[in-house]
C-alpha atoms as a PDB file:
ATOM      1  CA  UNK A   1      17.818 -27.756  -0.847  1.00  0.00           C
ATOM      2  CA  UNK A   2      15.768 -28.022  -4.316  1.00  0.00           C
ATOM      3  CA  UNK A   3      12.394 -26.383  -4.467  1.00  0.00           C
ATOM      4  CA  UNK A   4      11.860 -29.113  -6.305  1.00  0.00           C
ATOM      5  CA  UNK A   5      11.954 -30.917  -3.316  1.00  0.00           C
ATOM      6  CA  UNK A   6      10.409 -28.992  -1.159  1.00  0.00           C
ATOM      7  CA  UNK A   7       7.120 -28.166  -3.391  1.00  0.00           C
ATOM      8  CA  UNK A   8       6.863 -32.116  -3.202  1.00  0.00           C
ATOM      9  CA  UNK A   9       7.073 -32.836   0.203  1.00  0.00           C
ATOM     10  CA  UNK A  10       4.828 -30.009   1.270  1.00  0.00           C
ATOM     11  CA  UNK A  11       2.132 -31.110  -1.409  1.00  0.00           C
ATOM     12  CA  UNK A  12       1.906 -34.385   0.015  1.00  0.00           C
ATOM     13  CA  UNK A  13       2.320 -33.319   3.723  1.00  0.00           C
ATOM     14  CA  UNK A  14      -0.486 -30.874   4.092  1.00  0.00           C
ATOM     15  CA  UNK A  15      -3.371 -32.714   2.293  1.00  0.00           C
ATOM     16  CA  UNK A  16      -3.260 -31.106  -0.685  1.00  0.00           C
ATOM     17  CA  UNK A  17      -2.583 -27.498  -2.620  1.00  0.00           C
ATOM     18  CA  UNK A  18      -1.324 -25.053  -0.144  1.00  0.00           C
ATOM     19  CA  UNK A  19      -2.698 -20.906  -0.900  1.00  0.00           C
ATOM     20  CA  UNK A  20       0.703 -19.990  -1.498  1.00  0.00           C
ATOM     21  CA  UNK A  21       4.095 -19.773  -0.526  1.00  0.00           C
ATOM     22  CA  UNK A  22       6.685 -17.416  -0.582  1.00  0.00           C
ATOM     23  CA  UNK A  23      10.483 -17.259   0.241  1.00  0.00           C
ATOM     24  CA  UNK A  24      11.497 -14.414   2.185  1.00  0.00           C
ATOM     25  CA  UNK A  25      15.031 -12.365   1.852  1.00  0.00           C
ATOM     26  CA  UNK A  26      16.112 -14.076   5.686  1.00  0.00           C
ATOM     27  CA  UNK A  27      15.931 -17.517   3.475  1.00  0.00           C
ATOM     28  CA  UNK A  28      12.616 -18.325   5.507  1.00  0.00           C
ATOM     29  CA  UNK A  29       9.389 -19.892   3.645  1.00  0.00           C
ATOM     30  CA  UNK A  30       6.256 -18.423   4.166  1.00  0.00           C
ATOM     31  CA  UNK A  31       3.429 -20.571   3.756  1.00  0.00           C
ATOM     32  CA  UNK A  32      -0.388 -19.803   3.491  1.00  0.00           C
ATOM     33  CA  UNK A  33      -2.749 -22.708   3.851  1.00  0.00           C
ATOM     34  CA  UNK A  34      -6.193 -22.795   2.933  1.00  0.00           C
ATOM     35  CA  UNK A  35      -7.878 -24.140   5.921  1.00  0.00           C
ATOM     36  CA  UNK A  36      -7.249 -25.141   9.386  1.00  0.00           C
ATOM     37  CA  UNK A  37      -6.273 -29.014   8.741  1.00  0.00           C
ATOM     38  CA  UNK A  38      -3.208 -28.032   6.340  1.00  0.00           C
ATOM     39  CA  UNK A  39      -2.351 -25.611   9.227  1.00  0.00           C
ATOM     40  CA  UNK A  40      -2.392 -28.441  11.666  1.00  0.00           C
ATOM     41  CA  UNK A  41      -0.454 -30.875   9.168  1.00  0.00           C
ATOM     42  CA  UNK A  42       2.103 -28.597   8.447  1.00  0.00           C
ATOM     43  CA  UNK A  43       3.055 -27.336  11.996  1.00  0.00           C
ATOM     44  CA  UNK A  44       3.497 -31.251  12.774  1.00  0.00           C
ATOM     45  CA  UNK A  45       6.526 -31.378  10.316  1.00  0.00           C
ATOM     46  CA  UNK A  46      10.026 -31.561  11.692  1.00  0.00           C
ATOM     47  CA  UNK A  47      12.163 -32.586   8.621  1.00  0.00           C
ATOM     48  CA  UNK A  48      12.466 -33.107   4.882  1.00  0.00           C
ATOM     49  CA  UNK A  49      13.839 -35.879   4.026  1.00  0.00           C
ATOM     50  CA  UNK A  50      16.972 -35.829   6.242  1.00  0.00           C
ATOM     51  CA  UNK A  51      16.777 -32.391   6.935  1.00  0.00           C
ATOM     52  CA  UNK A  52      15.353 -30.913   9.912  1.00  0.00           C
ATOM     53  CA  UNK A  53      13.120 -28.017   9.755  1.00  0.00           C
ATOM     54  CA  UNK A  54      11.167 -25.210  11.610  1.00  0.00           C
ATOM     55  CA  UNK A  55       7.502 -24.669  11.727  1.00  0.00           C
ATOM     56  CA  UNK A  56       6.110 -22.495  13.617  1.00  0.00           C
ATOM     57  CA  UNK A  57       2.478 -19.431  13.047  1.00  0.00           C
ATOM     58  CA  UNK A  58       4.294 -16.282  12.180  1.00  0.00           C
ATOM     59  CA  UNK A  59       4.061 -13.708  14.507  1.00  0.00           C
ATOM     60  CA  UNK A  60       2.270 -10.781  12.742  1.00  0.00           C
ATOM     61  CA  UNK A  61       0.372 -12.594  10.025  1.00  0.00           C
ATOM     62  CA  UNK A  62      -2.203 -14.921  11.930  1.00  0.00           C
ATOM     63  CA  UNK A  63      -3.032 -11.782  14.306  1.00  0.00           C
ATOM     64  CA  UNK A  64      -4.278  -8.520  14.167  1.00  0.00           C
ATOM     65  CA  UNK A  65      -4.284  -4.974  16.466  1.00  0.00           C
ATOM     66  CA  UNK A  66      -7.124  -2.803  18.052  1.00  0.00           C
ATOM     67  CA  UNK A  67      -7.840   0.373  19.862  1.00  0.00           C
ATOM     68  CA  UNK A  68     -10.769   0.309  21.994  1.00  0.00           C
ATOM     69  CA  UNK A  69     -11.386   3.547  24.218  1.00  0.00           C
ATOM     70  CA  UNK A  70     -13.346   3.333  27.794  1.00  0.00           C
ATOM     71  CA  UNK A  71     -12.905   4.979  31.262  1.00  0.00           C
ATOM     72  CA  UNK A  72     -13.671   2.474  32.990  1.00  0.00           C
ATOM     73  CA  UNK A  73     -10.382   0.840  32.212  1.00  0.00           C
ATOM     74  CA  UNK A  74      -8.434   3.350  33.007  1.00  0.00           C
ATOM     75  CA  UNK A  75      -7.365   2.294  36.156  1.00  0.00           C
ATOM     76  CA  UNK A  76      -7.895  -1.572  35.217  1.00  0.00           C
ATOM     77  CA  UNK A  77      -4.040  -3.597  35.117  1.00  0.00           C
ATOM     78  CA  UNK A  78      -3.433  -4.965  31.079  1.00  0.00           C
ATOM     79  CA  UNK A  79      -3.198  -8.258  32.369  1.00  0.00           C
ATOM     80  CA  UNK A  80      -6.473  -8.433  33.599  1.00  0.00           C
ATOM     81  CA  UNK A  81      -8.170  -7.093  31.006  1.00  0.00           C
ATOM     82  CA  UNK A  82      -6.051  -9.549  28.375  1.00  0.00           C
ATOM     83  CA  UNK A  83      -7.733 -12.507  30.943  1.00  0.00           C
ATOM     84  CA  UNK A  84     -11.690 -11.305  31.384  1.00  0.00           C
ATOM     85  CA  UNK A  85     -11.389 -10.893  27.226  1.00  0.00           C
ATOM     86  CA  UNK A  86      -9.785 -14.453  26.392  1.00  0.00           C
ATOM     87  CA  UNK A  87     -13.143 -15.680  25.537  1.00  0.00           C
ATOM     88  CA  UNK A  88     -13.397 -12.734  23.099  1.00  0.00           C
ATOM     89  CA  UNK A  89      -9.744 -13.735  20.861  1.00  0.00           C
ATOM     90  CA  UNK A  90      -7.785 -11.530  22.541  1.00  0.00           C
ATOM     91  CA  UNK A  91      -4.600 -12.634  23.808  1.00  0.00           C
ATOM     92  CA  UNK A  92      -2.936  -9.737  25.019  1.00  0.00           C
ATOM     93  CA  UNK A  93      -3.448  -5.881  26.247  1.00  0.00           C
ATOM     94  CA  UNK A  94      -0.939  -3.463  26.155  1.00  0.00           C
ATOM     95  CA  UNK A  95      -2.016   0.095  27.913  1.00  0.00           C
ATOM     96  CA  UNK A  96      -1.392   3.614  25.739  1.00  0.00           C
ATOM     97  CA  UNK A  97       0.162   6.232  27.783  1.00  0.00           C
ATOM     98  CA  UNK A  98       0.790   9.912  27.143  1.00  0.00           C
ATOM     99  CA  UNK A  99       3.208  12.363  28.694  1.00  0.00           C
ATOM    100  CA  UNK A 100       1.963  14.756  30.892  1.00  0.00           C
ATOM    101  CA  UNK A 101       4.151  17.604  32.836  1.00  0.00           C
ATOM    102  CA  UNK A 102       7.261  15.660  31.893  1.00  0.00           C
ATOM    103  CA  UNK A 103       5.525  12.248  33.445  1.00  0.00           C
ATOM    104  CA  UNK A 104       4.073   9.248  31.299  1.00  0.00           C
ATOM    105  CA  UNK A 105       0.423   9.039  32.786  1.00  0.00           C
ATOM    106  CA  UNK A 106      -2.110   6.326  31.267  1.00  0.00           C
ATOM    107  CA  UNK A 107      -5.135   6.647  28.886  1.00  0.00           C
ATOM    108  CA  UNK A 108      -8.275   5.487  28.680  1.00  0.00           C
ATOM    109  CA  UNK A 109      -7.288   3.101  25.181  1.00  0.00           C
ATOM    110  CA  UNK A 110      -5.864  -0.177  25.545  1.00  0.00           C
ATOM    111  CA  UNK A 111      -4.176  -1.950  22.370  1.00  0.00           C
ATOM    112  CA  UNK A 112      -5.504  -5.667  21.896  1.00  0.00           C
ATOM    113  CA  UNK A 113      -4.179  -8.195  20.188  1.00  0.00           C
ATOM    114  CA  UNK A 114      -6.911 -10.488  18.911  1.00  0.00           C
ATOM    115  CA  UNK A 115      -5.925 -14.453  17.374  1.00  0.00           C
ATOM    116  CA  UNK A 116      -7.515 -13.639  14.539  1.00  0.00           C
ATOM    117  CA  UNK A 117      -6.556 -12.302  10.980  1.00  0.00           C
ATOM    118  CA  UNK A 118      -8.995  -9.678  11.103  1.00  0.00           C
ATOM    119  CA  UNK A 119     -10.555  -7.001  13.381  1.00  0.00           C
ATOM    120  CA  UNK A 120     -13.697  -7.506  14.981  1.00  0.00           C
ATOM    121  CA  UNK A 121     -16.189  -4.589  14.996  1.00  0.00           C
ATOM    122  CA  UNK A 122     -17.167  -4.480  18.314  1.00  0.00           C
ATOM    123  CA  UNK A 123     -16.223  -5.928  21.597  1.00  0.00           C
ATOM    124  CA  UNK A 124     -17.749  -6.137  25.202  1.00  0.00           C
ATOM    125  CA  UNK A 125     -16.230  -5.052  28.329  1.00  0.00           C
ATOM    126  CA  UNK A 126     -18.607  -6.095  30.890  1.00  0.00           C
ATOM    127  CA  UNK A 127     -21.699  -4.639  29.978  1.00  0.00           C
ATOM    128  CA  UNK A 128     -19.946  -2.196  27.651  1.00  0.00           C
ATOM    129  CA  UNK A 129     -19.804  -2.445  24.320  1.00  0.00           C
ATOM    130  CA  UNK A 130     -16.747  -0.911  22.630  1.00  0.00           C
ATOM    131  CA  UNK A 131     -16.049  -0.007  18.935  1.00  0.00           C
ATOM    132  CA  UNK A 132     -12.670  -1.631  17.479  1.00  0.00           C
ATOM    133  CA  UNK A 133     -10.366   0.637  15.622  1.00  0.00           C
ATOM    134  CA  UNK A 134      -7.176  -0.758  13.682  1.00  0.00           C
ATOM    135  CA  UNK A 135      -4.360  -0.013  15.564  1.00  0.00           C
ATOM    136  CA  UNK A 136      -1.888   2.100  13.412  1.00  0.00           C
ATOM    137  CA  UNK A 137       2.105   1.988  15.111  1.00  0.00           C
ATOM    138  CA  UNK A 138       4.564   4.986  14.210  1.00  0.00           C
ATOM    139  CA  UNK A 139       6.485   4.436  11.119  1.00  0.00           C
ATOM    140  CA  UNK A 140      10.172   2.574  12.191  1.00  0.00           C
ATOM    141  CA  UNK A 141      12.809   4.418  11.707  1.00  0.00           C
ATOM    142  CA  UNK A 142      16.537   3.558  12.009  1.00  0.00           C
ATOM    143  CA  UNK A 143      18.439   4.713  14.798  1.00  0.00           C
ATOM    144  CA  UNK A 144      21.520   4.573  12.631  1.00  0.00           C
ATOM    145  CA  UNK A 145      21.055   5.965   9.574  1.00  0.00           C
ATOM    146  CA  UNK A 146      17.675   7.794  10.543  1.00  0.00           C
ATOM    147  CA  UNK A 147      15.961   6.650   7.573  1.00  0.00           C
ATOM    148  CA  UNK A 148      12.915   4.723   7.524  1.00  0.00           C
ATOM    149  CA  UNK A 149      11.752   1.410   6.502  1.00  0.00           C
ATOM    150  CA  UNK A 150      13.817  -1.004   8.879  1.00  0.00           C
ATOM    151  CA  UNK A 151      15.569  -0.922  12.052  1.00  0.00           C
ATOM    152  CA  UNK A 152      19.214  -0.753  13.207  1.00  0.00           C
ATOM    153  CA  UNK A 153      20.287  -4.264  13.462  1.00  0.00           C
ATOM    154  CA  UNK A 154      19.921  -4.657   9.855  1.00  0.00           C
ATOM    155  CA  UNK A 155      21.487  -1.556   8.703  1.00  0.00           C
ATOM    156  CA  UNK A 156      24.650  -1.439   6.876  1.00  0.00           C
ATOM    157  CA  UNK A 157      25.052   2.459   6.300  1.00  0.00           C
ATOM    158  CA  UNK A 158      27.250   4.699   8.383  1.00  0.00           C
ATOM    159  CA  UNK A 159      25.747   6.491  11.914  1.00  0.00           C
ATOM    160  CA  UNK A 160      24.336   9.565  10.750  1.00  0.00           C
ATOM    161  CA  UNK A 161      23.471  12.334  13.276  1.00  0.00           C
ATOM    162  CA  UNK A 162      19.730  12.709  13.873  1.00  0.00           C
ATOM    163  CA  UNK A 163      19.624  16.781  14.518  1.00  0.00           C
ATOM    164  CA  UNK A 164      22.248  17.626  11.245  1.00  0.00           C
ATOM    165  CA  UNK A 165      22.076  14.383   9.395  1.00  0.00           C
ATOM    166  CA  UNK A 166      26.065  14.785   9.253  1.00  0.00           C
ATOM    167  CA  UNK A 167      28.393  11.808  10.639  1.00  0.00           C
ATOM    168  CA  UNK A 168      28.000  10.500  13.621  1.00  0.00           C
ATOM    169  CA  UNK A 169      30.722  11.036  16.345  1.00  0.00           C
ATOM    170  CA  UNK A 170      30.498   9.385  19.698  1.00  0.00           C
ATOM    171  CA  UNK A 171      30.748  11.679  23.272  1.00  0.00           C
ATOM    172  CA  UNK A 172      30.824  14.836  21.333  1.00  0.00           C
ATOM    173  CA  UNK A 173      27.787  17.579  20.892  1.00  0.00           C
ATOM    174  CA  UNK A 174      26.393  18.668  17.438  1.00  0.00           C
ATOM    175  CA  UNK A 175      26.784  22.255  17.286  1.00  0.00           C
ATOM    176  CA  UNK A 176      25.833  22.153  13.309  1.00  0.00           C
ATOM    177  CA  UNK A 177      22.399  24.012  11.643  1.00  0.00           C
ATOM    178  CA  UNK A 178      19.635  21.343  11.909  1.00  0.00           C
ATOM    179  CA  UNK A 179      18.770  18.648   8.555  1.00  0.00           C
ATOM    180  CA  UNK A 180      16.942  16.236   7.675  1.00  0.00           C
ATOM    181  CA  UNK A 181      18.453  13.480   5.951  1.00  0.00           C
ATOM    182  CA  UNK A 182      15.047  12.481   5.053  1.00  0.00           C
ATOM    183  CA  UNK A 183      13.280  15.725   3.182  1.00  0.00           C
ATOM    184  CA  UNK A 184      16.837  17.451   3.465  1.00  0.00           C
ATOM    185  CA  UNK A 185      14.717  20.007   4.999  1.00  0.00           C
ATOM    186  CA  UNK A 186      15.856  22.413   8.142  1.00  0.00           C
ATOM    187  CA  UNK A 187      14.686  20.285  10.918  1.00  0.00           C
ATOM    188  CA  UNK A 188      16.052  17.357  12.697  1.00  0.00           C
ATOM    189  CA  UNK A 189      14.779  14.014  11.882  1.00  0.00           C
ATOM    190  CA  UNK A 190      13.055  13.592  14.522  1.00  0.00           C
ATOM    191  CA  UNK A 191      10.194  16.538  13.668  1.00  0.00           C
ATOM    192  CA  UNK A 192       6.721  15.859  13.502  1.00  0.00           C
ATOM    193  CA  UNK A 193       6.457  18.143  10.661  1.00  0.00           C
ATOM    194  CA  UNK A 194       8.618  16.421   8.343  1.00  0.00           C
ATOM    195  CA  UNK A 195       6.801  15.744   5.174  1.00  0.00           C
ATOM    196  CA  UNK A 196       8.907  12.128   4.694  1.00  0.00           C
ATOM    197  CA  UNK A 197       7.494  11.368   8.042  1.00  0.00           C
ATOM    198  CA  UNK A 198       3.991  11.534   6.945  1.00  0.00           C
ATOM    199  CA  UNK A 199       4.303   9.542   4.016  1.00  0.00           C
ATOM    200  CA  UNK A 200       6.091   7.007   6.051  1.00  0.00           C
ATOM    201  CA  UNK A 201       2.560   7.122   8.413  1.00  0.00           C
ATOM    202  CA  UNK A 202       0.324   6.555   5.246  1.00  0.00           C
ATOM    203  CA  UNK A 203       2.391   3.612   3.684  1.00  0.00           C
ATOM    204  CA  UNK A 204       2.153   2.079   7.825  1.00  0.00           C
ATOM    205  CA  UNK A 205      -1.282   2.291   7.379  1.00  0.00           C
ATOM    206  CA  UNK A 206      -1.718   0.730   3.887  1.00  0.00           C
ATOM    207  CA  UNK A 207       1.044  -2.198   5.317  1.00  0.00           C
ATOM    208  CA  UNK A 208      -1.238  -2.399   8.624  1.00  0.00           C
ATOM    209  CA  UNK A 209      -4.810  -2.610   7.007  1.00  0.00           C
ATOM    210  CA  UNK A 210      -4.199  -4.835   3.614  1.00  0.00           C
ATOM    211  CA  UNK A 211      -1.417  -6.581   5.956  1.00  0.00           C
ATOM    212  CA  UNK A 212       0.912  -6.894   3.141  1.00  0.00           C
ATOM    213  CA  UNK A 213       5.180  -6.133   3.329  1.00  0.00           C
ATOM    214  CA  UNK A 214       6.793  -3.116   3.637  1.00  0.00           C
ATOM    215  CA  UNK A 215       7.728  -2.747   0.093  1.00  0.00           C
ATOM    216  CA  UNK A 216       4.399  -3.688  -1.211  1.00  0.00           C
ATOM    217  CA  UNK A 217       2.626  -1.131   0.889  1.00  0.00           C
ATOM    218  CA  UNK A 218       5.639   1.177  -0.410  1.00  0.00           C
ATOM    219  CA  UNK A 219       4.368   0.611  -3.854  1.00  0.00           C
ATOM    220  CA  UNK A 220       0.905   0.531  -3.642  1.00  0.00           C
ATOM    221  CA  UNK A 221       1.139   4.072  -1.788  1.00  0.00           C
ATOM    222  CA  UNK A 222       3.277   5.739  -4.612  1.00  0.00           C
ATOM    223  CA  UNK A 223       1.086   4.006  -7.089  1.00  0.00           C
ATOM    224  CA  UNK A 224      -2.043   6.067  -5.694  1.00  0.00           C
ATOM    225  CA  UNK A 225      -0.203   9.446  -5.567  1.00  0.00           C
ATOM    226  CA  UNK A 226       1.673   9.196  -8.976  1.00  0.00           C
ATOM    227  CA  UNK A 227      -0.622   6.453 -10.991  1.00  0.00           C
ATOM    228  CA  UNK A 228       1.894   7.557 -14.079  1.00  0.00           C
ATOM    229  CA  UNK A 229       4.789   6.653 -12.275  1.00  0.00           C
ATOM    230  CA  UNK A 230       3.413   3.191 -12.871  1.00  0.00           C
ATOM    231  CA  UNK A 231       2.991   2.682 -15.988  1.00  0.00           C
ATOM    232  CA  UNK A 232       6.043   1.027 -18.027  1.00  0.00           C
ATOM    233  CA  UNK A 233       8.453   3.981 -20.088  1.00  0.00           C
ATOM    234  CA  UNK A 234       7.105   2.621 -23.688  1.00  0.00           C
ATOM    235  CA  UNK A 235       3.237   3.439 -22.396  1.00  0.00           C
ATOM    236  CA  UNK A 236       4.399   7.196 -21.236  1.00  0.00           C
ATOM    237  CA  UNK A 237       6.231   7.863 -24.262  1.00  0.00           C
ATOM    238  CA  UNK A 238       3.372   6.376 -26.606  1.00  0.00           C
ATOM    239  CA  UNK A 239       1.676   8.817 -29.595  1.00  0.00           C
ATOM    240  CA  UNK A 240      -1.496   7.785 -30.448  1.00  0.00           C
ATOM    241  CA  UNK A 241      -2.168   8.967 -34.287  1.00  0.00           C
ATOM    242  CA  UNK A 242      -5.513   9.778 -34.690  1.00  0.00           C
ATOM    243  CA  UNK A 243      -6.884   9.948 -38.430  1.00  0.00           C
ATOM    244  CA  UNK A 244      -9.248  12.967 -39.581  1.00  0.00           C
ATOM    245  CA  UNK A 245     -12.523  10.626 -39.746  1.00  0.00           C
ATOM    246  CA  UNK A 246     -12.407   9.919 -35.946  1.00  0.00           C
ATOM    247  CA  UNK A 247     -12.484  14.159 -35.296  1.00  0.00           C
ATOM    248  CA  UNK A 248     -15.898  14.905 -33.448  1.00  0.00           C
ATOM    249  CA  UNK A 249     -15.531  18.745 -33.355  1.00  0.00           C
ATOM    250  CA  UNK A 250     -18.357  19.966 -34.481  1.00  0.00           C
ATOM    251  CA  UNK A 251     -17.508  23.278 -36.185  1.00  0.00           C
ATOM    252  CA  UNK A 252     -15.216  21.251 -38.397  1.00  0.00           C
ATOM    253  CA  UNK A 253     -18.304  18.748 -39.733  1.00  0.00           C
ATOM    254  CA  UNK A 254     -20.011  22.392 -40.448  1.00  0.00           C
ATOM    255  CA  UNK A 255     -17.435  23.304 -42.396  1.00  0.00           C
ATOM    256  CA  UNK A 256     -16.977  20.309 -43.865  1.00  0.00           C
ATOM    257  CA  UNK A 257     -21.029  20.251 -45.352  1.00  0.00           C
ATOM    258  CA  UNK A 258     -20.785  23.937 -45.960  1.00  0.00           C
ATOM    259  CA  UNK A 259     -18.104  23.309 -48.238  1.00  0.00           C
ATOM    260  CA  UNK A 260     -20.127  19.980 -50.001  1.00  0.00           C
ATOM    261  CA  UNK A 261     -22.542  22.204 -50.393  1.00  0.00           C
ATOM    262  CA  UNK A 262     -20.927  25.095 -52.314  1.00  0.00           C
ATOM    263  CA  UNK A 263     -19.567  22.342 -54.685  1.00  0.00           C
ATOM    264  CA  UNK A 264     -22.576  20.815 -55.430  1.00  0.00           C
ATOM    265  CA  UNK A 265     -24.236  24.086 -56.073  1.00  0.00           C
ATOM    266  CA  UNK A 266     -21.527  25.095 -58.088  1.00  0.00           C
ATOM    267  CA  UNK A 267     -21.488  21.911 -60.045  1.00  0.00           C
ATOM    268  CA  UNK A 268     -25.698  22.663 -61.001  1.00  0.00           C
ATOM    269  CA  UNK A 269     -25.004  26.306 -61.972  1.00  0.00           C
ATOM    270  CA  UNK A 270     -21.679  25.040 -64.367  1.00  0.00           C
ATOM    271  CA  UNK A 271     -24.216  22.451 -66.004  1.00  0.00           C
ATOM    272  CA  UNK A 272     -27.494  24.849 -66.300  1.00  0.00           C
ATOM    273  CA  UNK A 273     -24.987  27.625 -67.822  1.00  0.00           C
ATOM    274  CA  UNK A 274     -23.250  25.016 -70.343  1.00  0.00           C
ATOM    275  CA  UNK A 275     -27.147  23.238 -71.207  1.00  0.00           C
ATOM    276  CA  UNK A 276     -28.585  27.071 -72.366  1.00  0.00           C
ATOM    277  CA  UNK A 277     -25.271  27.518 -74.641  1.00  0.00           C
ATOM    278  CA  UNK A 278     -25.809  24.004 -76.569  1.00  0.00           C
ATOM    279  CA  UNK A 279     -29.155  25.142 -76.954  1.00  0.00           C
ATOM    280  CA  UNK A 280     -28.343  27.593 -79.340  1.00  0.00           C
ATOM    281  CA  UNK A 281     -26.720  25.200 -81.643  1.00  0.00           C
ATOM    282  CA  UNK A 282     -29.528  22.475 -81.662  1.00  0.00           C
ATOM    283  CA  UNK A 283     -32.522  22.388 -84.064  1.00  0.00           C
ATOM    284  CA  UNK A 284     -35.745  23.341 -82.916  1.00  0.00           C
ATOM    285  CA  UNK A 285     -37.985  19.954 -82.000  1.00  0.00           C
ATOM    286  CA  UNK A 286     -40.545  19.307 -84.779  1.00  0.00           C
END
């Protein structure tokens, strides 16, 4: 279909500019709008021209993820909590658990999901009132090629092992050293200590907090720990000439008068000295 098209259709449909829109790799449109009636207008459209379409909120974008921490919901079901805190946005609690003695026991934090594009700072649980904290997930990894950055049902490299990052091999043991295929260091992929892995937790937290794509958070992330990296190959390589009346040192501008000055002495003694010689040769003034 032409984007011709389709920037034409969706102009006139939604009441006017939209924010911006973007085509994804699936062959998917993302759309912004600016307000809530182009949000309304748009989700009421089922085809262009003869074509049906899709619309439907995306999943991630127009919501957001919090921590809250309090005893008293400890031993409180998700569901109920997700139902007394409708009237606050959230639409759904999901309780954190930890393993204890070989046995996944629960916490006192809950993970809400609020309706809203952004965190609120605070929220109330009866008469408590409970600081929101951005909820940060573990980095994805593959569980097919053990690198990160997507998931296996859109992976196209070969199984890898996850303890010797050597091929995979169905019903039979790996008896080889552990590796990385990550850092290439000597640990399995799986380590907590793998320096990959904590890179991977800093760009999740750039992608969760500026909510922006994997790739950009990727980017921004090796931007801030290699800002040269970033600049373009002709700016790197670039010598700036500098001429000698831009130098500020300043033992060079006092050598640079003490030498003026030697010359313009010199150049008073040369002309006394020459003036008493001619003097010898003029009359005396009558």
């Amino acid at each position: 279909m032409s984007p011709f098209l389709i920037h034409r259709v969706l102009s006139g449909s939604v009441l006017g500019k939209l924010k911006s829109a973007e085509k994804l790799r699936d062959g998917t449109l993302l759309v912004e709008t600016n307000d809530e009636t182009q949000s309304e207008a748009l989700l009421k459209m089922t085809n262009i021209q003869d074509t049906p379409i899709k619309v439907e909120p995306h999943k991630t974008l127009n919501t957001c993820r919090g921590v809250i921490s309090c005893y008293d919901l400890m031993y409180i079901t998700a569901d109920e909590i997700a139902k007394e805190m409708a009237s606050q946005g959230v639409i759904s609690c999901r309780r954190l658990q930890r393993k204890q003695t070989g046995e996944m026991v629960n916490t006192t934090s809950v993970v809400l999901t609020f309706a809203w594009d952004r965190l609120p700072e605070k929220v109330y649980v009866g008469y408590e009132v409970c600081t929101v904290r951005p909820y940060i997930p573990s980095p994805i990894r593959c569980f097919k090629c053990n690198r990160h950055g997507h998931t296996a049902n859109s992976c196209k490299a070969k199984p890898t092992c996850p303890k010797c990052a050597g091929d995979m091999y169905d019903g039979e043991p790996c008896n080889g050293p552990p590796k990385c295929i990550n850092c290439e260091g000597c640990l399995p992929v799986y380590t907590r200590e793998c320096p990959r892995l904590q890179e991977e937790k800093k760009i999740t937290e750039i992608k969760v907090i500026e909510k922006v794509s994997y790739a950009d958070a990727r980017k921004k992330y090796r931007e801030k720990v290699s800002p040269t990296f970033s600049r373009s190959y002709a700016a790197v390589t670039t010598i700036k000439r500098c001429s000698v009346s831009c130098q500020t040192d300043p033992w060079i501008e006092k050598a640079k008068n003490a030498k003026e000055k030697a010359k313009s002495i010199e150049k008073k003694l040369t002309n006394s000295i020459g003036a008493r010689k001619m003097s010898k040769y003029l009359p005396p003034a009558s």
